[in-house]
C-alpha atoms as a PDB file:
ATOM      1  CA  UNK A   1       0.000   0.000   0.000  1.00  0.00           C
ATOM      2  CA  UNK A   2       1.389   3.189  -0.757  1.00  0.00           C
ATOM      3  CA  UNK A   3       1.096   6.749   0.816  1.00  0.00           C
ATOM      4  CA  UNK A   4      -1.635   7.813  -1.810  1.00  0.00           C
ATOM      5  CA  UNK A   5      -4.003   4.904  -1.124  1.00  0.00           C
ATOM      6  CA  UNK A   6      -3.918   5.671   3.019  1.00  0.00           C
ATOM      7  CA  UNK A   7      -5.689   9.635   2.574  1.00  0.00           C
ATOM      8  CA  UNK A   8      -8.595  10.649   4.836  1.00  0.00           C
ATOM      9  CA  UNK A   9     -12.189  10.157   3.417  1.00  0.00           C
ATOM     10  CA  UNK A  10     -13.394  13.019   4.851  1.00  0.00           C
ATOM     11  CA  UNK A  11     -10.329  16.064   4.987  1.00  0.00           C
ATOM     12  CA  UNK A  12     -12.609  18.918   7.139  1.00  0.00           C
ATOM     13  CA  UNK A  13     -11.469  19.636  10.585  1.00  0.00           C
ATOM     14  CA  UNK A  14     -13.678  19.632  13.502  1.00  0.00           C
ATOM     15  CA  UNK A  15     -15.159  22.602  13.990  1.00  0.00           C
ATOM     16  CA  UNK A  16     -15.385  23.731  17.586  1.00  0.00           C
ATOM     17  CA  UNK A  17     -18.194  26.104  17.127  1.00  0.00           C
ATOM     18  CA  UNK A  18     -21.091  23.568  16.366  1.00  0.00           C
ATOM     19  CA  UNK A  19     -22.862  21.905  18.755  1.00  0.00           C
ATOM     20  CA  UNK A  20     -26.081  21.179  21.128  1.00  0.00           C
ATOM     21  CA  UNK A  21     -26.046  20.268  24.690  1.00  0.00           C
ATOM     22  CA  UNK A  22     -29.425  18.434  25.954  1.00  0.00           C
ATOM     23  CA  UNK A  23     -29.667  18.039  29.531  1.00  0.00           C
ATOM     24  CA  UNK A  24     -32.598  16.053  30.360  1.00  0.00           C
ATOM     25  CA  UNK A  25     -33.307  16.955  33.584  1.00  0.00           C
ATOM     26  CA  UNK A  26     -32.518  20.834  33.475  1.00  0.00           C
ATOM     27  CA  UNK A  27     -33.955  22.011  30.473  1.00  0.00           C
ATOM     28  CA  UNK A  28     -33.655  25.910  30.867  1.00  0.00           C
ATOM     29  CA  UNK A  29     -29.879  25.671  31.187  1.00  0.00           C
ATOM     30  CA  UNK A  30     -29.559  23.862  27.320  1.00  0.00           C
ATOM     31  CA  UNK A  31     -30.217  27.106  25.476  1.00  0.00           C
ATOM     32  CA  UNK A  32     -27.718  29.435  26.975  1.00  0.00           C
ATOM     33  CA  UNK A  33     -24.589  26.590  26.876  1.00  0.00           C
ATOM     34  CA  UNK A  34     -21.878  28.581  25.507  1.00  0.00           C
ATOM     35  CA  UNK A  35     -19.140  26.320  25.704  1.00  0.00           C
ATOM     36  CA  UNK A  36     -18.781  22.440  26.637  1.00  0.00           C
ATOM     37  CA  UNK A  37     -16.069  19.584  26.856  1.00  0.00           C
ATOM     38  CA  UNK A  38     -15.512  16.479  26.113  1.00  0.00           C
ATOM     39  CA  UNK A  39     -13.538  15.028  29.044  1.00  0.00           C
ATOM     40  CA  UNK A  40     -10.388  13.610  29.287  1.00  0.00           C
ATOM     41  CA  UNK A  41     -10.300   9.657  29.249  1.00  0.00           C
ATOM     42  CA  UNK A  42      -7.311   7.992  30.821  1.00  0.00           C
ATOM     43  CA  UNK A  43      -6.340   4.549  31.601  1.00  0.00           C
ATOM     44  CA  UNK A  44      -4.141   3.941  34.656  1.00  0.00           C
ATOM     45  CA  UNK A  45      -1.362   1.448  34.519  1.00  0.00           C
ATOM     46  CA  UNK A  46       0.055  -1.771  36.436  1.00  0.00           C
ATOM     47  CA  UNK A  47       3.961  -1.511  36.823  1.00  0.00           C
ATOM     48  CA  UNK A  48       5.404  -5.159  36.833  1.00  0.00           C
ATOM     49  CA  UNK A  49       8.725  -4.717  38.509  1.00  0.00           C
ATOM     50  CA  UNK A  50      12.588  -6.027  37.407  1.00  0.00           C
ATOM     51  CA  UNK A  51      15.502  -6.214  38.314  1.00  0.00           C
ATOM     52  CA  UNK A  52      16.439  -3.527  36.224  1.00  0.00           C
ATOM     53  CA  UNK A  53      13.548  -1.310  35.262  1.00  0.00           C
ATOM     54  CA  UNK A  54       9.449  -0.947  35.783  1.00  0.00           C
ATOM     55  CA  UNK A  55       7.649  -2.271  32.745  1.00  0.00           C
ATOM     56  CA  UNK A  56       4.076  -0.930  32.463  1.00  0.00           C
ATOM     57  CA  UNK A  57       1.203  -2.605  31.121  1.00  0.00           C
ATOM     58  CA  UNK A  58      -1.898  -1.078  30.563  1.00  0.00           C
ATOM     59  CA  UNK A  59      -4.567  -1.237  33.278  1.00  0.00           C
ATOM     60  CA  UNK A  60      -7.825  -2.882  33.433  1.00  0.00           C
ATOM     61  CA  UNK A  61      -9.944   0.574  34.359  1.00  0.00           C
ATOM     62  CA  UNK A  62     -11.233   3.603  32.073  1.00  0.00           C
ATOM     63  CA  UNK A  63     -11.283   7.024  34.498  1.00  0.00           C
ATOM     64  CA  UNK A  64     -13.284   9.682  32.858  1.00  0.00           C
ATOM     65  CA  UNK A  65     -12.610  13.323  33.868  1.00  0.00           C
ATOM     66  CA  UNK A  66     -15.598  15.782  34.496  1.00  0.00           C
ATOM     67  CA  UNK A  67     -18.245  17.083  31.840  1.00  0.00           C
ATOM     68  CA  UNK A  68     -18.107  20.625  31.916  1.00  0.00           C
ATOM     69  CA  UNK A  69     -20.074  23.329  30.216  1.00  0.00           C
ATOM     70  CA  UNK A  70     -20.715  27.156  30.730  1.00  0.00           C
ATOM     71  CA  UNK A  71     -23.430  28.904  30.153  1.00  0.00           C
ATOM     72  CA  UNK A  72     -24.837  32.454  30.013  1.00  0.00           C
ATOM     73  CA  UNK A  73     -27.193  32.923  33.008  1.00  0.00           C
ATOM     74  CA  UNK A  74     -30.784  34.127  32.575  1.00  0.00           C
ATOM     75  CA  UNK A  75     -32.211  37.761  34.176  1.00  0.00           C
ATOM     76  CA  UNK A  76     -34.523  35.617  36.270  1.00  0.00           C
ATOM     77  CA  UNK A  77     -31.295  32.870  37.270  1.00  0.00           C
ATOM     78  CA  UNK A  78     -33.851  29.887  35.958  1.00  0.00           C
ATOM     79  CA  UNK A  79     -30.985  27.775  34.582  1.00  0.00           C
ATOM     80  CA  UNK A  80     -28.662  28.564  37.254  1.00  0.00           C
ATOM     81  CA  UNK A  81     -31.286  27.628  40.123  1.00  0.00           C
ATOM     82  CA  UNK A  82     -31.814  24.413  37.996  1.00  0.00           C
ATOM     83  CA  UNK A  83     -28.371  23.202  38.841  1.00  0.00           C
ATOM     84  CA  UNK A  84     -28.324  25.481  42.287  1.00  0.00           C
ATOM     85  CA  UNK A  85     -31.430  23.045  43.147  1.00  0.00           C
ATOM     86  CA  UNK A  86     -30.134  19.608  41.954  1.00  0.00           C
ATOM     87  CA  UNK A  87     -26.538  20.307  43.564  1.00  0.00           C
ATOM     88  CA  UNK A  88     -27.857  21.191  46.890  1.00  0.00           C
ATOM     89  CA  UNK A  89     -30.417  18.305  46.798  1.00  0.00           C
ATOM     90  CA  UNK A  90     -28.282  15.917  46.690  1.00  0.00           C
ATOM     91  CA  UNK A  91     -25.119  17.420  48.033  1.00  0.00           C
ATOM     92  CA  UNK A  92     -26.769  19.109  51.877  1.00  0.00           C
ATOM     93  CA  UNK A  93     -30.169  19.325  51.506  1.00  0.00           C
ATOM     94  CA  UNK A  94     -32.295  20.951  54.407  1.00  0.00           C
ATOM     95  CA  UNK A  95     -34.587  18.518  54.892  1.00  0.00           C
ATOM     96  CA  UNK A  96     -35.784  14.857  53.748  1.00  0.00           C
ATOM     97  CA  UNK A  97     -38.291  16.264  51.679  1.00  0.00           C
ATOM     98  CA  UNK A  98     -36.012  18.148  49.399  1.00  0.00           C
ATOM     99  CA  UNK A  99     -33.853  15.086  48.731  1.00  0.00           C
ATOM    100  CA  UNK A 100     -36.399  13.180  48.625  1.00  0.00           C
ATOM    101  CA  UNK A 101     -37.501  15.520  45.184  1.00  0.00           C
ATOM    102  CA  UNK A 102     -34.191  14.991  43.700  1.00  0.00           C
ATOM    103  CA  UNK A 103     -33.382  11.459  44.755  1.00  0.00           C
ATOM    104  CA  UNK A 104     -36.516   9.780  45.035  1.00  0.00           C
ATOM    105  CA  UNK A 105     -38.101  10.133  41.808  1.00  0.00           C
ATOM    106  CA  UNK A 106     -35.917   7.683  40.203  1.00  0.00           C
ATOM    107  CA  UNK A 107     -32.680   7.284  37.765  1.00  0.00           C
ATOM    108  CA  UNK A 108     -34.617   5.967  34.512  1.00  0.00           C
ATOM    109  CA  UNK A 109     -37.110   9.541  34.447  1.00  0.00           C
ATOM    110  CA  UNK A 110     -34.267  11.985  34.424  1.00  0.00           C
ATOM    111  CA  UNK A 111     -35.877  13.549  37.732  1.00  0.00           C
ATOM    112  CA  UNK A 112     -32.969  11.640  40.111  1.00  0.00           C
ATOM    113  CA  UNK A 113     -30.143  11.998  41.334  1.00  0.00           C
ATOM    114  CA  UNK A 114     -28.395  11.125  37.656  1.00  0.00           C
ATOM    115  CA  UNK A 115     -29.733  12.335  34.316  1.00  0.00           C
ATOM    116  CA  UNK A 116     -28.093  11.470  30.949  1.00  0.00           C
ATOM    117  CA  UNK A 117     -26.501  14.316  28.748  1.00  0.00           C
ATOM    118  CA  UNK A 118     -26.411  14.403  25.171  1.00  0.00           C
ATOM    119  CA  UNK A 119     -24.034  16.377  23.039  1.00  0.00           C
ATOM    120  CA  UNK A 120     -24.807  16.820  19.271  1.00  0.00           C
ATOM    121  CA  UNK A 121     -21.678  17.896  17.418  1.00  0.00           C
ATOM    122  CA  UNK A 122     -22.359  19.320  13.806  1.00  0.00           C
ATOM    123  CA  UNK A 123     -20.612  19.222  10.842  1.00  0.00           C
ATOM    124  CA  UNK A 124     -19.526  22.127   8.648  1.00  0.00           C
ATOM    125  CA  UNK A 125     -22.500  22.273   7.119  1.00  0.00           C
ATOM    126  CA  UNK A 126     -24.526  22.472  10.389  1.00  0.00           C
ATOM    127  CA  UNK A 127     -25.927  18.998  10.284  1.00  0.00           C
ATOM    128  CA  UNK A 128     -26.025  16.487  13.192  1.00  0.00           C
ATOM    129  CA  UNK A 129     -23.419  14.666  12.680  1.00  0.00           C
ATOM    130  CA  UNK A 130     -21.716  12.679  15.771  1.00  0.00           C
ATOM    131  CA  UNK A 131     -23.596  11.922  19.392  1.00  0.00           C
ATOM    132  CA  UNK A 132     -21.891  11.742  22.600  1.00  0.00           C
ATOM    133  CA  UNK A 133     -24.098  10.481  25.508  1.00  0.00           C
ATOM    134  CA  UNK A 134     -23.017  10.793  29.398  1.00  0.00           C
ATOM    135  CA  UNK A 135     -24.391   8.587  31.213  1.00  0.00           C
ATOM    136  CA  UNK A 136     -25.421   8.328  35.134  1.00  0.00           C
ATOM    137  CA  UNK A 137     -24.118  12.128  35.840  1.00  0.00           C
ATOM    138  CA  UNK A 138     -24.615  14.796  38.381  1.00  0.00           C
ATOM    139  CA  UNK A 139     -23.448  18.133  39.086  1.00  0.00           C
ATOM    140  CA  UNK A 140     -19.950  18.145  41.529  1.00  0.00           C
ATOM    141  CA  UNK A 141     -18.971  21.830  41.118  1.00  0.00           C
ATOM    142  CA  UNK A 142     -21.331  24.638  39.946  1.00  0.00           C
ATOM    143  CA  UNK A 143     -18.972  28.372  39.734  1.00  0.00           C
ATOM    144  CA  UNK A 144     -19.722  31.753  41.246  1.00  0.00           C
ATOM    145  CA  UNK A 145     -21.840  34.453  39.722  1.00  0.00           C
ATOM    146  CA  UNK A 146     -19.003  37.483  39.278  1.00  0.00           C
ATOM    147  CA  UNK A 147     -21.233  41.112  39.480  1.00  0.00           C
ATOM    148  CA  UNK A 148     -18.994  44.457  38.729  1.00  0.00           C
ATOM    149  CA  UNK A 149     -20.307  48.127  38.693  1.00  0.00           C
ATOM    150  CA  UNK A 150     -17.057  49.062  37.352  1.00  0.00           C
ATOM    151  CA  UNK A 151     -17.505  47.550  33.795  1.00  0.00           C
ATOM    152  CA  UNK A 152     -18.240  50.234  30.862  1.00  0.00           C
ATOM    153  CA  UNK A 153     -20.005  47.495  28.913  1.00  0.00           C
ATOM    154  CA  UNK A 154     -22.301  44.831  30.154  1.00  0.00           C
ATOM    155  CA  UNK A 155     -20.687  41.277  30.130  1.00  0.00           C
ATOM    156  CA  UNK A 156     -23.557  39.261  30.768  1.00  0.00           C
ATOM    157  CA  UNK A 157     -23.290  36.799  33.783  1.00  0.00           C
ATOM    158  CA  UNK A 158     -22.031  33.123  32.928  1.00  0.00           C
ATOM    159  CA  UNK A 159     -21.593  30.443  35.006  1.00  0.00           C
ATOM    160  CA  UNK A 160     -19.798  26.521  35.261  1.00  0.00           C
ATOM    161  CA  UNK A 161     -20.783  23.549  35.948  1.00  0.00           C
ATOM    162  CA  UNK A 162     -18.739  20.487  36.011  1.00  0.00           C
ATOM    163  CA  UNK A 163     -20.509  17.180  36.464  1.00  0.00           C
ATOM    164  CA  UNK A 164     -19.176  13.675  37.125  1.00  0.00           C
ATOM    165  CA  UNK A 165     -20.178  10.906  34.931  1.00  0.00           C
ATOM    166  CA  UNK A 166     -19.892   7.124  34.747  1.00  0.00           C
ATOM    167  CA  UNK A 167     -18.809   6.612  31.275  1.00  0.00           C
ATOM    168  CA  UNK A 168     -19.569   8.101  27.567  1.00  0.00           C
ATOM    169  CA  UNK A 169     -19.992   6.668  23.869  1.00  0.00           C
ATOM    170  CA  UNK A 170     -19.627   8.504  21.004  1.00  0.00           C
ATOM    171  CA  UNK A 171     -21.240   7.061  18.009  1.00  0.00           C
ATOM    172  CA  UNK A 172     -21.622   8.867  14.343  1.00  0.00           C
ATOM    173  CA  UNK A 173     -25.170   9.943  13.116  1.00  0.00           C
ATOM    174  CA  UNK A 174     -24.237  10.174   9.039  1.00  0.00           C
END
Protein backbone atom coordinates (compact mmCIF):
# COMPACT_ATOMS: atom_id res chain seq x y z
CA UNK A 1 0.00 0.00 0.00
CA UNK A 2 1.39 3.19 -0.76
CA UNK A 3 1.10 6.75 0.82
CA UNK A 4 -1.64 7.81 -1.81
CA UNK A 5 -4.00 4.90 -1.12
CA UNK A 6 -3.92 5.67 3.02
CA UNK A 7 -5.69 9.63 2.57
CA UNK A 8 -8.60 10.65 4.84
CA UNK A 9 -12.19 10.16 3.42
CA UNK A 10 -13.39 13.02 4.85
CA UNK A 11 -10.33 16.06 4.99
CA UNK A 12 -12.61 18.92 7.14
CA UNK A 13 -11.47 19.64 10.59
CA UNK A 14 -13.68 19.63 13.50
CA UNK A 15 -15.16 22.60 13.99
CA UNK A 16 -15.39 23.73 17.59
CA UNK A 17 -18.19 26.10 17.13
CA UNK A 18 -21.09 23.57 16.37
CA UNK A 19 -22.86 21.91 18.76
CA UNK A 20 -26.08 21.18 21.13
CA UNK A 21 -26.05 20.27 24.69
CA UNK A 22 -29.42 18.43 25.95
CA UNK A 23 -29.67 18.04 29.53
CA UNK A 24 -32.60 16.05 30.36
CA UNK A 25 -33.31 16.96 33.58
CA UNK A 26 -32.52 20.83 33.47
CA UNK A 27 -33.95 22.01 30.47
CA UNK A 28 -33.65 25.91 30.87
CA UNK A 29 -29.88 25.67 31.19
CA UNK A 30 -29.56 23.86 27.32
CA UNK A 31 -30.22 27.11 25.48
CA UNK A 32 -27.72 29.43 26.98
CA UNK A 33 -24.59 26.59 26.88
CA UNK A 34 -21.88 28.58 25.51
CA UNK A 35 -19.14 26.32 25.70
CA UNK A 36 -18.78 22.44 26.64
CA UNK A 37 -16.07 19.58 26.86
CA UNK A 38 -15.51 16.48 26.11
CA UNK A 39 -13.54 15.03 29.04
CA UNK A 40 -10.39 13.61 29.29
CA UNK A 41 -10.30 9.66 29.25
CA UNK A 42 -7.31 7.99 30.82
CA UNK A 43 -6.34 4.55 31.60
CA UNK A 44 -4.14 3.94 34.66
CA UNK A 45 -1.36 1.45 34.52
CA UNK A 46 0.06 -1.77 36.44
CA UNK A 47 3.96 -1.51 36.82
CA UNK A 48 5.40 -5.16 36.83
CA UNK A 49 8.73 -4.72 38.51
CA UNK A 50 12.59 -6.03 37.41
CA UNK A 51 15.50 -6.21 38.31
CA UNK A 52 16.44 -3.53 36.22
CA UNK A 53 13.55 -1.31 35.26
CA UNK A 54 9.45 -0.95 35.78
CA UNK A 55 7.65 -2.27 32.75
CA UNK A 56 4.08 -0.93 32.46
CA UNK A 57 1.20 -2.61 31.12
CA UNK A 58 -1.90 -1.08 30.56
CA UNK A 59 -4.57 -1.24 33.28
CA UNK A 60 -7.83 -2.88 33.43
CA UNK A 61 -9.94 0.57 34.36
CA UNK A 62 -11.23 3.60 32.07
CA UNK A 63 -11.28 7.02 34.50
CA UNK A 64 -13.28 9.68 32.86
CA UNK A 65 -12.61 13.32 33.87
CA UNK A 66 -15.60 15.78 34.50
CA UNK A 67 -18.24 17.08 31.84
CA UNK A 68 -18.11 20.62 31.92
CA UNK A 69 -20.07 23.33 30.22
CA UNK A 70 -20.71 27.16 30.73
CA UNK A 71 -23.43 28.90 30.15
CA UNK A 72 -24.84 32.45 30.01
CA UNK A 73 -27.19 32.92 33.01
CA UNK A 74 -30.78 34.13 32.57
CA UNK A 75 -32.21 37.76 34.18
CA UNK A 76 -34.52 35.62 36.27
CA UNK A 77 -31.29 32.87 37.27
CA UNK A 78 -33.85 29.89 35.96
CA UNK A 79 -30.99 27.77 34.58
CA UNK A 80 -28.66 28.56 37.25
CA UNK A 81 -31.29 27.63 40.12
CA UNK A 82 -31.81 24.41 38.00
CA UNK A 83 -28.37 23.20 38.84
CA UNK A 84 -28.32 25.48 42.29
CA UNK A 85 -31.43 23.04 43.15
CA UNK A 86 -30.13 19.61 41.95
CA UNK A 87 -26.54 20.31 43.56
CA UNK A 88 -27.86 21.19 46.89
CA UNK A 89 -30.42 18.30 46.80
CA UNK A 90 -28.28 15.92 46.69
CA UNK A 91 -25.12 17.42 48.03
CA UNK A 92 -26.77 19.11 51.88
CA UNK A 93 -30.17 19.32 51.51
CA UNK A 94 -32.29 20.95 54.41
CA UNK A 95 -34.59 18.52 54.89
CA UNK A 96 -35.78 14.86 53.75
CA UNK A 97 -38.29 16.26 51.68
CA UNK A 98 -36.01 18.15 49.40
CA UNK A 99 -33.85 15.09 48.73
CA UNK A 100 -36.40 13.18 48.63
CA UNK A 101 -37.50 15.52 45.18
CA UNK A 102 -34.19 14.99 43.70
CA UNK A 103 -33.38 11.46 44.75
CA UNK A 104 -36.52 9.78 45.04
CA UNK A 105 -38.10 10.13 41.81
CA UNK A 106 -35.92 7.68 40.20
CA UNK A 107 -32.68 7.28 37.76
CA UNK A 108 -34.62 5.97 34.51
CA UNK A 109 -37.11 9.54 34.45
CA UNK A 110 -34.27 11.98 34.42
CA UNK A 111 -35.88 13.55 37.73
CA UNK A 112 -32.97 11.64 40.11
CA UNK A 113 -30.14 12.00 41.33
CA UNK A 114 -28.40 11.12 37.66
CA UNK A 115 -29.73 12.34 34.32
CA UNK A 116 -28.09 11.47 30.95
CA UNK A 117 -26.50 14.32 28.75
CA UNK A 118 -26.41 14.40 25.17
CA UNK A 119 -24.03 16.38 23.04
CA UNK A 120 -24.81 16.82 19.27
CA UNK A 121 -21.68 17.90 17.42
CA UNK A 122 -22.36 19.32 13.81
CA UNK A 123 -20.61 19.22 10.84
CA UNK A 124 -19.53 22.13 8.65
CA UNK A 125 -22.50 22.27 7.12
CA UNK A 126 -24.53 22.47 10.39
CA UNK A 127 -25.93 19.00 10.28
CA UNK A 128 -26.02 16.49 13.19
CA UNK A 129 -23.42 14.67 12.68
CA UNK A 130 -21.72 12.68 15.77
CA UNK A 131 -23.60 11.92 19.39
CA UNK A 132 -21.89 11.74 22.60
CA UNK A 133 -24.10 10.48 25.51
CA UNK A 134 -23.02 10.79 29.40
CA UNK A 135 -24.39 8.59 31.21
CA UNK A 136 -25.42 8.33 35.13
CA UNK A 137 -24.12 12.13 35.84
CA UNK A 138 -24.62 14.80 38.38
CA UNK A 139 -23.45 18.13 39.09
CA UNK A 140 -19.95 18.15 41.53
CA UNK A 141 -18.97 21.83 41.12
CA UNK A 142 -21.33 24.64 39.95
CA UNK A 143 -18.97 28.37 39.73
CA UNK A 144 -19.72 31.75 41.25
CA UNK A 145 -21.84 34.45 39.72
CA UNK A 146 -19.00 37.48 39.28
CA UNK A 147 -21.23 41.11 39.48
CA UNK A 148 -18.99 44.46 38.73
CA UNK A 149 -20.31 48.13 38.69
CA UNK A 150 -17.06 49.06 37.35
CA UNK A 151 -17.51 47.55 33.80
CA UNK A 152 -18.24 50.23 30.86
CA UNK A 153 -20.00 47.49 28.91
CA UNK A 154 -22.30 44.83 30.15
CA UNK A 155 -20.69 41.28 30.13
CA UNK A 156 -23.56 39.26 30.77
CA UNK A 157 -23.29 36.80 33.78
CA UNK A 158 -22.03 33.12 32.93
CA UNK A 159 -21.59 30.44 35.01
CA UNK A 160 -19.80 26.52 35.26
CA UNK A 161 -20.78 23.55 35.95
CA UNK A 162 -18.74 20.49 36.01
CA UNK A 163 -20.51 17.18 36.46
CA UNK A 164 -19.18 13.67 37.12
CA UNK A 165 -20.18 10.91 34.93
CA UNK A 166 -19.89 7.12 34.75
CA UNK A 167 -18.81 6.61 31.28
CA UNK A 168 -19.57 8.10 27.57
CA UNK A 169 -19.99 6.67 23.87
CA UNK A 170 -19.63 8.50 21.00
CA UNK A 171 -21.24 7.06 18.01
CA UNK A 172 -21.62 8.87 14.34
CA UNK A 173 -25.17 9.94 13.12
CA UNK A 174 -24.24 10.17 9.04
Amino acid sequence: MSVLDNQPINQSFLSPLGFKLQIKKTPTVNYFVQSVNIPQVSLGTADVETPFSKIPLPGTKLSYGYLQATFKIDEDMKNYLELYDWLSGIGFPDNFAQYTSIAGAGVTTGDGVYSDITLIILSSAMNPNMEVTFYDCFPVDLSAVEFDSTSVDVQYATATVSFANRRFDIKALG
